[in-house]
C-alpha atoms as a PDB file:
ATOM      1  CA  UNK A   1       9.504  -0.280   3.232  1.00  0.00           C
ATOM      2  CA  UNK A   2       7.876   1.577   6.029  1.00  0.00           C
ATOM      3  CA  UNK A   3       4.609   2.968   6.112  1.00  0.00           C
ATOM      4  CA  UNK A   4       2.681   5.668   7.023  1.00  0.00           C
ATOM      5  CA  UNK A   5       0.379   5.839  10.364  1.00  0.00           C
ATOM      6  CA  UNK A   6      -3.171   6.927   9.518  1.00  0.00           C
ATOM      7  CA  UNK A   7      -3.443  10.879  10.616  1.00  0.00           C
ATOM      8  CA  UNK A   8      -6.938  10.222  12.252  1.00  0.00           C
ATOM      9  CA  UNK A   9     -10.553   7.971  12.128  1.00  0.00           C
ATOM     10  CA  UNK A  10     -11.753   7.142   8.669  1.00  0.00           C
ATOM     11  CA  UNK A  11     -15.211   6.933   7.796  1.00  0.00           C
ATOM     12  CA  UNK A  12     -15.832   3.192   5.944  1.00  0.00           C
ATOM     13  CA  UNK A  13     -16.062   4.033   2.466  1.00  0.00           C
ATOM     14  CA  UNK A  14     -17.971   2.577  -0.200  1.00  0.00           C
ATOM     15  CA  UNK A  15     -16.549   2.618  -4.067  1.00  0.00           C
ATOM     16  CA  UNK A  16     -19.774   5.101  -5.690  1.00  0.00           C
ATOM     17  CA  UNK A  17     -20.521   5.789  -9.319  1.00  0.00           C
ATOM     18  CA  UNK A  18     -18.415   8.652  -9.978  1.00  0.00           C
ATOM     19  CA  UNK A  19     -15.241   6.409  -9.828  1.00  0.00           C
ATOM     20  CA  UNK A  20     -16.849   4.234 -12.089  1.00  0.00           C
ATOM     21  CA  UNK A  21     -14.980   4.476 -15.473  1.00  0.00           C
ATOM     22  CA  UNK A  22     -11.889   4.832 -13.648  1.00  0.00           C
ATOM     23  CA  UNK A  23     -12.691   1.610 -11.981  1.00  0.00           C
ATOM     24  CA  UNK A  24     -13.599  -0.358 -15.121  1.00  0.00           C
ATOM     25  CA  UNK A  25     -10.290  -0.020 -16.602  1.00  0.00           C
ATOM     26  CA  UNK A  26      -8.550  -1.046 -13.626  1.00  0.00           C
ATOM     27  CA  UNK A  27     -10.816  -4.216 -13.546  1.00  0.00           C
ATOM     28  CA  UNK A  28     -10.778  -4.867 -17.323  1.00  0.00           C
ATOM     29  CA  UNK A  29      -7.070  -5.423 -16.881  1.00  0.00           C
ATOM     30  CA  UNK A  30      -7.688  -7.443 -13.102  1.00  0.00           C
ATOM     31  CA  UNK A  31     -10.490  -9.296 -14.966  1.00  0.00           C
ATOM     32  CA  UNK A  32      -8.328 -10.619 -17.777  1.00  0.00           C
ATOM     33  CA  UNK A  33      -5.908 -11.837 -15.473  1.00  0.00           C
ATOM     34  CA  UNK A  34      -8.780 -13.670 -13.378  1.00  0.00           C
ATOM     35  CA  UNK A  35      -9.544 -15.497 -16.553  1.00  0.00           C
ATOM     36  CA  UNK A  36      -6.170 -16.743 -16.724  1.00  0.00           C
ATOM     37  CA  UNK A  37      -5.837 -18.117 -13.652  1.00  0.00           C
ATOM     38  CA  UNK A  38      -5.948 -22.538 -13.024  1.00  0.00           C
ATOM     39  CA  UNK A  39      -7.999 -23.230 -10.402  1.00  0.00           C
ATOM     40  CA  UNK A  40      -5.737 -25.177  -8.465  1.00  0.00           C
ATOM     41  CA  UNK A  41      -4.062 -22.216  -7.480  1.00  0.00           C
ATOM     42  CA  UNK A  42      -6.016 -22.024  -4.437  1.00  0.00           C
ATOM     43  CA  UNK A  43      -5.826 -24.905  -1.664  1.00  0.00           C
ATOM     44  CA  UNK A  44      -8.481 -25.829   0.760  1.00  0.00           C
ATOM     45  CA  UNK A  45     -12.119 -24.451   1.122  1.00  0.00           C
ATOM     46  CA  UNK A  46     -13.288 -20.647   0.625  1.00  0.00           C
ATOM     47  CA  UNK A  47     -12.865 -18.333   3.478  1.00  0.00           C
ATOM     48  CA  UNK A  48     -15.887 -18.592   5.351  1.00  0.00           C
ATOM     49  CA  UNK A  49     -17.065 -14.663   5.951  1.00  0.00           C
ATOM     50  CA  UNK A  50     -17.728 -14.061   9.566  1.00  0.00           C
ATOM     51  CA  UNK A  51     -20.005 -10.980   8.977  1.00  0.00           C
ATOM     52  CA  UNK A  52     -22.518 -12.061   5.676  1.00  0.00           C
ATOM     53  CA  UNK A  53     -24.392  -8.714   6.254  1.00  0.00           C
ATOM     54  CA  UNK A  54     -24.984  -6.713   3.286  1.00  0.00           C
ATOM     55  CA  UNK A  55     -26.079  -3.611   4.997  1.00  0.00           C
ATOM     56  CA  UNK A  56     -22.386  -3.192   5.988  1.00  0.00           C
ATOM     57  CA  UNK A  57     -19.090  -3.185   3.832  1.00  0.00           C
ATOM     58  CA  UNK A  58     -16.572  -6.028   4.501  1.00  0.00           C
ATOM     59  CA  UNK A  59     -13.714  -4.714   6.863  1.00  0.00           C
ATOM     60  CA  UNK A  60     -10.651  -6.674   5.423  1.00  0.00           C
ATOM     61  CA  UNK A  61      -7.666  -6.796   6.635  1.00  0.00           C
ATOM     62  CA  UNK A  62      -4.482  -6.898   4.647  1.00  0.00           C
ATOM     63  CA  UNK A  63      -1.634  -7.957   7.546  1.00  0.00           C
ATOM     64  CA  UNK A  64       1.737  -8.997   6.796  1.00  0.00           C
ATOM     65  CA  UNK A  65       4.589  -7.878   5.524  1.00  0.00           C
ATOM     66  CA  UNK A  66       6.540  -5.446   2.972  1.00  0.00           C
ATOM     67  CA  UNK A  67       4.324  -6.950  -0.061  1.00  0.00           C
ATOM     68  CA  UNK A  68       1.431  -5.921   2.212  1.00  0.00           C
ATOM     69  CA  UNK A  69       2.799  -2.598   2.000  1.00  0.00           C
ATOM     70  CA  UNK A  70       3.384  -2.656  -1.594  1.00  0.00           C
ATOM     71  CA  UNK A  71       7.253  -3.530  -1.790  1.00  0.00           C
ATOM     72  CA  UNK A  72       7.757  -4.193  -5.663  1.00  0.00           C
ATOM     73  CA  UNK A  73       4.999  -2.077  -6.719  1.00  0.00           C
ATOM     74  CA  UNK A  74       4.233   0.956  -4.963  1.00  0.00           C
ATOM     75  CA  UNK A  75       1.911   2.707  -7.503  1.00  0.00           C
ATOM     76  CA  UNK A  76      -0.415  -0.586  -7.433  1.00  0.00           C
ATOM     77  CA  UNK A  77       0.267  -0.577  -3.216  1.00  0.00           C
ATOM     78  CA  UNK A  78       1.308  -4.082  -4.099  1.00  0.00           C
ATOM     79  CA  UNK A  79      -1.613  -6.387  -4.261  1.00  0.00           C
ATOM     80  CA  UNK A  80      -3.769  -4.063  -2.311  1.00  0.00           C
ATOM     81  CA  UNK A  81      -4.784  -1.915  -5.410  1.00  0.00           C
ATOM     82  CA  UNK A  82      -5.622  -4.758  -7.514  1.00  0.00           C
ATOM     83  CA  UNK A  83      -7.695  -6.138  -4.811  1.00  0.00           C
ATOM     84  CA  UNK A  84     -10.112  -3.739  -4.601  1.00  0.00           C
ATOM     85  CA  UNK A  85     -10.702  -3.300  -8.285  1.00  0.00           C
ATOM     86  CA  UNK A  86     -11.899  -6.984  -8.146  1.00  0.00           C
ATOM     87  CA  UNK A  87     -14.249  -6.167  -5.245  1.00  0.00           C
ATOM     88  CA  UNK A  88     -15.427  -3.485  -7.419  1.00  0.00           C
ATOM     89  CA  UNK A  89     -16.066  -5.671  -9.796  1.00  0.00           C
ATOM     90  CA  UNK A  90     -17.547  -8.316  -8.204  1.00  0.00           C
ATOM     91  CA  UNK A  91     -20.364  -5.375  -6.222  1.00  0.00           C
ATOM     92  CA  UNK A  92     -18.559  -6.052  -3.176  1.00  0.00           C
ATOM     93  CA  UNK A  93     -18.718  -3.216  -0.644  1.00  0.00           C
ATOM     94  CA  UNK A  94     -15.275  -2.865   1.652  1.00  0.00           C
ATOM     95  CA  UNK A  95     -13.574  -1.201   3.993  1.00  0.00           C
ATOM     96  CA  UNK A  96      -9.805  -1.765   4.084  1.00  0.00           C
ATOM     97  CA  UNK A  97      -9.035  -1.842   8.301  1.00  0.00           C
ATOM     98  CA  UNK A  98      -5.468  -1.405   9.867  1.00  0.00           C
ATOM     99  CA  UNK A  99      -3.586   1.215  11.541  1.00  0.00           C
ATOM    100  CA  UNK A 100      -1.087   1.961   8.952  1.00  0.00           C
ATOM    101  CA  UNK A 101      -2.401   4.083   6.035  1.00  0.00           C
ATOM    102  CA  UNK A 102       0.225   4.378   2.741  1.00  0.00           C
ATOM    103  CA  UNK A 103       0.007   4.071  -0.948  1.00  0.00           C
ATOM    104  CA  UNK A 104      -1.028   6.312  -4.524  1.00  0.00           C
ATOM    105  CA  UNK A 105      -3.793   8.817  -4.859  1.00  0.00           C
ATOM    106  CA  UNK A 106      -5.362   6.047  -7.666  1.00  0.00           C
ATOM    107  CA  UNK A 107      -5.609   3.134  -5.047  1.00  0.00           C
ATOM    108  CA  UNK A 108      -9.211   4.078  -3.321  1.00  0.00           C
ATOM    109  CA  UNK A 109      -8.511   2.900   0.437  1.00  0.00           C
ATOM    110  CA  UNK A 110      -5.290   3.080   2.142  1.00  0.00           C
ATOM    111  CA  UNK A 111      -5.974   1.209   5.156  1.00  0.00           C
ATOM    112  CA  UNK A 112      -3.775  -1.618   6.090  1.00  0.00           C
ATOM    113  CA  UNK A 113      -1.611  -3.411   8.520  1.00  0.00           C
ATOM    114  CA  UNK A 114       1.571  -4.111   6.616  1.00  0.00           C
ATOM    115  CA  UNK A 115       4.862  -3.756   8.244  1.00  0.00           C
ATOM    116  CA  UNK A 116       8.261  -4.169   6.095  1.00  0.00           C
ATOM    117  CA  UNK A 117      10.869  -6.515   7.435  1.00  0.00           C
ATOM    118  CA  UNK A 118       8.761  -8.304  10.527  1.00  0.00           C
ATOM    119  CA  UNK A 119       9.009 -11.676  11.386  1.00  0.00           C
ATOM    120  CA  UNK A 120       6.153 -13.047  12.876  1.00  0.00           C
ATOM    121  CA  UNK A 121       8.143 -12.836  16.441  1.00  0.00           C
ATOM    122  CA  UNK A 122       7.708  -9.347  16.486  1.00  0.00           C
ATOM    123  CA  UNK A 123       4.404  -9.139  15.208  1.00  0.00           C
ATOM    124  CA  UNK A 124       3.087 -11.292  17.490  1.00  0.00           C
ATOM    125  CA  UNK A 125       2.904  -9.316  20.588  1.00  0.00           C
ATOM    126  CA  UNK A 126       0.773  -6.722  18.729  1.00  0.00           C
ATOM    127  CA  UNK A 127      -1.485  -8.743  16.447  1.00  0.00           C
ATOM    128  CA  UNK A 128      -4.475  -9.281  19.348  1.00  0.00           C
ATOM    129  CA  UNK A 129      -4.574  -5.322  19.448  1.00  0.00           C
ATOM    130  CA  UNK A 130      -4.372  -4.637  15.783  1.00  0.00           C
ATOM    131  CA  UNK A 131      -7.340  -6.890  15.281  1.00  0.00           C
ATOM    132  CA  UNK A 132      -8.742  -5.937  18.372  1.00  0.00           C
ATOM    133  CA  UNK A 133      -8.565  -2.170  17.121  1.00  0.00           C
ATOM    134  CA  UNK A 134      -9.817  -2.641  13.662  1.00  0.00           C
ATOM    135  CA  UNK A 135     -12.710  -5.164  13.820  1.00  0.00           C
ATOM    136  CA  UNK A 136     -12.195  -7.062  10.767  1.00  0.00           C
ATOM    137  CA  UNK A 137     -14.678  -9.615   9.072  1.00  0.00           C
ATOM    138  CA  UNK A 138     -11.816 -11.457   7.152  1.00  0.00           C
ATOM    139  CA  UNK A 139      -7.805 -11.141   7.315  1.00  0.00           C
ATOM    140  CA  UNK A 140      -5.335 -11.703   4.730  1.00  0.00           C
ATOM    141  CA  UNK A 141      -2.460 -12.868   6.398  1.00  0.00           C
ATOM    142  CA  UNK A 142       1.072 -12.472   4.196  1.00  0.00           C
ATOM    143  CA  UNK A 143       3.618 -13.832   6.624  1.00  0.00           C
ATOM    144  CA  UNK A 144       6.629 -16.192   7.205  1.00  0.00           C
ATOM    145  CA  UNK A 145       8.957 -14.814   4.299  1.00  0.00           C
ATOM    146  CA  UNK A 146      10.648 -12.677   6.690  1.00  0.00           C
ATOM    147  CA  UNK A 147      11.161 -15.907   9.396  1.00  0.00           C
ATOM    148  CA  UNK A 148      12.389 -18.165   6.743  1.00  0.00           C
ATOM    149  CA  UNK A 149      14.958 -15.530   5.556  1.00  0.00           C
ATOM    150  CA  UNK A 150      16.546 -14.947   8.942  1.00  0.00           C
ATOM    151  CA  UNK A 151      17.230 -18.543   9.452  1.00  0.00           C
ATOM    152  CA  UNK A 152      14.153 -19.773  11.385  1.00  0.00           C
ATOM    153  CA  UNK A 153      13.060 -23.448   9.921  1.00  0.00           C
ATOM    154  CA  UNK A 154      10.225 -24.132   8.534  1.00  0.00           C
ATOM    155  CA  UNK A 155       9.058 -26.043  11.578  1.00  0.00           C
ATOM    156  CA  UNK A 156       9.359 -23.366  13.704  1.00  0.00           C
ATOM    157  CA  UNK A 157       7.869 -20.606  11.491  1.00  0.00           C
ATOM    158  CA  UNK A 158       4.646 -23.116  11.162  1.00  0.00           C
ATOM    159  CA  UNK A 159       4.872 -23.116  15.043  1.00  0.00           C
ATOM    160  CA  UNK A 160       4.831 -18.977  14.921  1.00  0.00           C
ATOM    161  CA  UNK A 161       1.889 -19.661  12.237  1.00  0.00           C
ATOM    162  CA  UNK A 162       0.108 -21.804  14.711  1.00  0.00           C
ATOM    163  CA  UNK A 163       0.123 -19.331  17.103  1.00  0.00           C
ATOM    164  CA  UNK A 164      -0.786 -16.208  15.569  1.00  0.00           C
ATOM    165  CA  UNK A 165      -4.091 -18.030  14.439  1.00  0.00           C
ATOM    166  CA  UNK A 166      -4.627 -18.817  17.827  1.00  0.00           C
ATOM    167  CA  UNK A 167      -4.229 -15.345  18.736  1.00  0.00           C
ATOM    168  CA  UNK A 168      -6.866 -14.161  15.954  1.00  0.00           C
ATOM    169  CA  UNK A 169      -9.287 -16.434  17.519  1.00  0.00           C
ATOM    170  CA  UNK A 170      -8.873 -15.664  21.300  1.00  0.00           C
ATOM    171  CA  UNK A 171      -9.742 -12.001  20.235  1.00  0.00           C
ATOM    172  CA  UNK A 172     -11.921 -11.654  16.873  1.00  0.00           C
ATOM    173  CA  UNK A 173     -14.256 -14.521  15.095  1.00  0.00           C
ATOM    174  CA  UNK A 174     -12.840 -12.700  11.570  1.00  0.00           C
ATOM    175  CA  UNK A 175     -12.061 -15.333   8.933  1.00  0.00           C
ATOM    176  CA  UNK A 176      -8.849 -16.028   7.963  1.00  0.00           C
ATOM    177  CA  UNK A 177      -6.685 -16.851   4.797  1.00  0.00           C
ATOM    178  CA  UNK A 178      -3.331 -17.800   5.061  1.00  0.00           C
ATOM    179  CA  UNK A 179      -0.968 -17.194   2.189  1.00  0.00           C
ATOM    180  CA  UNK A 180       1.850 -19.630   1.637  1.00  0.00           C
ATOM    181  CA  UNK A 181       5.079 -17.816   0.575  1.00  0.00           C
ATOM    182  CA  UNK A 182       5.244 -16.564  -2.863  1.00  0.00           C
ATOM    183  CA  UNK A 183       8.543 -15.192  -3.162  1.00  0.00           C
ATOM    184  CA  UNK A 184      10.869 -18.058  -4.429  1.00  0.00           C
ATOM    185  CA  UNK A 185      13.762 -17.600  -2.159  1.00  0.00           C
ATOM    186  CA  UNK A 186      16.327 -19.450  -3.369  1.00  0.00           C
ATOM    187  CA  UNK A 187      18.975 -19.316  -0.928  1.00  0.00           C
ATOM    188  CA  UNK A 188      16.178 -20.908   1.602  1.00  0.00           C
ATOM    189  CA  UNK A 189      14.765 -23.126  -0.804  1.00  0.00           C
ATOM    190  CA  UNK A 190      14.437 -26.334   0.921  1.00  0.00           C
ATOM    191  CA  UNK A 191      13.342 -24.679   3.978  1.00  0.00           C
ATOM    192  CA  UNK A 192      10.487 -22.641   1.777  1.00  0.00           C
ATOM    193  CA  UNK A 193       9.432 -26.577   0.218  1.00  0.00           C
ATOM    194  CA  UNK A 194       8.970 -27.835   3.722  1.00  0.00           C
ATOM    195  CA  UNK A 195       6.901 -24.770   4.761  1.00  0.00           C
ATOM    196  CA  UNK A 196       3.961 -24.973   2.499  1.00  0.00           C
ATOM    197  CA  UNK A 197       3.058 -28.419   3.864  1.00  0.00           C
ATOM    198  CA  UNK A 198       3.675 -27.404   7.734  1.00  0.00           C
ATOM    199  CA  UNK A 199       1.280 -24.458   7.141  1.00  0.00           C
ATOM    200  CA  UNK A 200      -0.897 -26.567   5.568  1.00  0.00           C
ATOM    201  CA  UNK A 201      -1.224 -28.553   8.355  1.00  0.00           C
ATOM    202  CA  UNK A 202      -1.739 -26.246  10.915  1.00  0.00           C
ATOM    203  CA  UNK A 203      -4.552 -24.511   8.933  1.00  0.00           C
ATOM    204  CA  UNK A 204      -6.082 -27.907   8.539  1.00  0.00           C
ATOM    205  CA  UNK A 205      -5.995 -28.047  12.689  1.00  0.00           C
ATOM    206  CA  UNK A 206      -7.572 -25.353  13.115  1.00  0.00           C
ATOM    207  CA  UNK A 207     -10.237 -26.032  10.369  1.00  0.00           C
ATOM    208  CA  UNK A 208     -10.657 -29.464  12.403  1.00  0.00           C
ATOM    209  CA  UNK A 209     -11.925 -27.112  15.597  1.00  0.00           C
ATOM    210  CA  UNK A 210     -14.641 -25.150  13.562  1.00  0.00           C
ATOM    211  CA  UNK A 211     -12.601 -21.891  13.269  1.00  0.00           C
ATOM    212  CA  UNK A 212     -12.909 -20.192   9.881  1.00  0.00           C
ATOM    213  CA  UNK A 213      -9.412 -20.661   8.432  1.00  0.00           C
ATOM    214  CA  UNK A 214      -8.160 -21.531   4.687  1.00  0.00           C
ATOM    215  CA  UNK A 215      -4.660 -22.083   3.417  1.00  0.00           C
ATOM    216  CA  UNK A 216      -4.024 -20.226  -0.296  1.00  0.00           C
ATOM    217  CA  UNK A 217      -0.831 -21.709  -1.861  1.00  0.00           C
ATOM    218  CA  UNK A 218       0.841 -19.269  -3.737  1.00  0.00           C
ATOM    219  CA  UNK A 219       3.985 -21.147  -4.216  1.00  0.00           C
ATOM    220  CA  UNK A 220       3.681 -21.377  -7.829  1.00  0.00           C
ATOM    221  CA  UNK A 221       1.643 -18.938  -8.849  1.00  0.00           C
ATOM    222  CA  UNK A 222       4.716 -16.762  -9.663  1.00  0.00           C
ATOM    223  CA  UNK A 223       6.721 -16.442 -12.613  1.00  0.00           C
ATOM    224  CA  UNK A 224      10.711 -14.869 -12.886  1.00  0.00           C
ATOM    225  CA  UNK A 225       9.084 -12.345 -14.956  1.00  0.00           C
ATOM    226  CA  UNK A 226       6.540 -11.553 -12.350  1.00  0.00           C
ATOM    227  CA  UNK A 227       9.015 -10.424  -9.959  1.00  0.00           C
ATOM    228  CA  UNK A 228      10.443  -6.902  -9.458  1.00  0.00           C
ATOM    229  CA  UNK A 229      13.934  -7.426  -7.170  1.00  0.00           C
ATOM    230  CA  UNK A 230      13.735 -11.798  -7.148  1.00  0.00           C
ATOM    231  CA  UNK A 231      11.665 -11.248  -3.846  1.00  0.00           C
ATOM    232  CA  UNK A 232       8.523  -8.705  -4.340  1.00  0.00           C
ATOM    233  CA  UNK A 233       5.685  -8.868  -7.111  1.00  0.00           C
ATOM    234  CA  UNK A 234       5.962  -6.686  -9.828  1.00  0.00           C
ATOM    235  CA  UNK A 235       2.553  -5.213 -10.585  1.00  0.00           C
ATOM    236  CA  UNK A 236       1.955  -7.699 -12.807  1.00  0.00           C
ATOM    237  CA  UNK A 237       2.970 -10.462 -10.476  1.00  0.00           C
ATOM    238  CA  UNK A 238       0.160  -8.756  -7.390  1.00  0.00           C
ATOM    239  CA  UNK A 239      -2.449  -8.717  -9.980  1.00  0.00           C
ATOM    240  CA  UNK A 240      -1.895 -12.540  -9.637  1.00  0.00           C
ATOM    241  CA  UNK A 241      -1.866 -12.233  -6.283  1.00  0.00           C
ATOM    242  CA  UNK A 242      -5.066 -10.525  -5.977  1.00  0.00           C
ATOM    243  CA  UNK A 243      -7.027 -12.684  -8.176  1.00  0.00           C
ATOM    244  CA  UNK A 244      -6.306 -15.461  -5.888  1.00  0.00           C
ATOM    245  CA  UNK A 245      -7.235 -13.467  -2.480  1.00  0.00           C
ATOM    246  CA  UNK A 246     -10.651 -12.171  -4.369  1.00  0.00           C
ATOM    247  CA  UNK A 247     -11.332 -15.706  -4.917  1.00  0.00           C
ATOM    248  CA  UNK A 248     -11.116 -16.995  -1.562  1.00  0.00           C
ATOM    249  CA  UNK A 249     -13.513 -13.529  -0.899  1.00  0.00           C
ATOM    250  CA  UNK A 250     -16.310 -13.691  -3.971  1.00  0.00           C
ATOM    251  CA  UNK A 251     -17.101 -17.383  -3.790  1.00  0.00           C
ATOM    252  CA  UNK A 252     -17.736 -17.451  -0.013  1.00  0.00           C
ATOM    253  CA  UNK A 253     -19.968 -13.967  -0.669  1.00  0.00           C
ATOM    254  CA  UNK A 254     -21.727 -16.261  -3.731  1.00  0.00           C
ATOM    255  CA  UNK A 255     -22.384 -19.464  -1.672  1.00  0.00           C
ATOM    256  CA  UNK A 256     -23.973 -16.927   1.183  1.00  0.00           C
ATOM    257  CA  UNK A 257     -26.530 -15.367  -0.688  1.00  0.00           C
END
């Protein structure tokens, strides 16, 4: 799915009162899913913010792939819609960063740096200026499906992982999650098994040297019913999705207050 550039600067936005009823039926739905969820869905420690400020919103930065775009679900914008009703929720003020723009009318910021189809090879030659550009506090990262698929082993797309965080760090203190891959991928599935624990790893390196990085297994948090095509989320299955990213978000805002 390809995207949409943004036409021109946006001004950070803040979610205000008059949205409010529309946003408490988004989040009574988002919520009930939240209360569903095990906690062991999440691996390693909560995303240490790199900006706590709370005179600012938090510029997040959705960057991966075609379920960054919304491929699966494009009325939700994938997981991105979802999201932001849980920020809502939780009385956290964001701005959505990226340099693509794309998604419904109902989804409050459009902002994002999703690109459909790219490996982490071609991403990688852009990602310094994308997060050079946008400035963000924290970055979701949504990659490696796309490696996997087109052959590359799991070693090697943990190597390509390795070296994209490096590349966030030599430019931007933002924190980091990493999502393992959620889509089941079953003509890859040994290759998908060996990944989670590779990316693991690496994450866990670059804990070791005081950057700001956590690992969020997804692997199982999926369901056949939660998929729309056998490889994207349905809207049911990003809701899912965005539970776990707002966790790794709320608890670090929580234990900074």
């Amino acid at each position: 799915m390809q995207s949409e550039r943004a036409s021109g600067r946006r001004r950070p936005r803040r979610l205000v009162a008059t949205a409010f009823a529309a946003v408490l039926a988004v989040a009574a739905v988002a919520g009930a899913v939240v209360a569903g969820m095990a906690p062991s869905a999440v691996s390693g420690h909560a995303t240490e913010v790199a900006s706590s400020s709370s005179s600012r919103p938090l510029r997040i930065m959705p960057l991966g792939t075609s379920s960054t775009v919304g491929g699966g679900s494009p009325r939700t914008a994938g997981f991105r819609g979802p999201l932001e009703a849980l920020l809502t929720r939780d009385g956290i003020a964001f701005d959505m960063v990226g340099s693509q723009h794309s998604g419904p009318p109902s989804v409050p910021d459009l902002d994002h740096e999703g690109h459909g189809g790219w490996t982490m090879t071609r991403m990688q030659p852009l990602v310094a200026g994308w997060v050079s550009a946008a400035r963000p506090d924290v970055i979701l990262l949504q990659v490696g499906t796309n490696d996997l698929l087109s052959g590359v082993s799991a070693a090697a797309t943990a190597q390509r992982l390795d070296t994209m965080l490096a590349t966030f760090r030599s430019v931007s203190p933002a924190s980091v999650v990493v999502a393992g891959v959620w889509a089941p991928l079953p003509t890859r599935a040994a290759a998908r098994a060996a990944y989670t624990p590779l990316a693991t790893d690496v994450v866990r390196r670059h804990r070791a040297r005081g950057e700001a990085v956590t690992f969020m297994d997804a692997a199982t948090v999926l369901r056949t019913g939660d998929l729309f095509d056998g490889l994207h989320p349905d809207a049911a299955g990003y809701r899912k999705i965005a539970a776990l990213w707002e966790r790794q978000i709320s608890s670090t805002r929580t234990a900074a207050r």
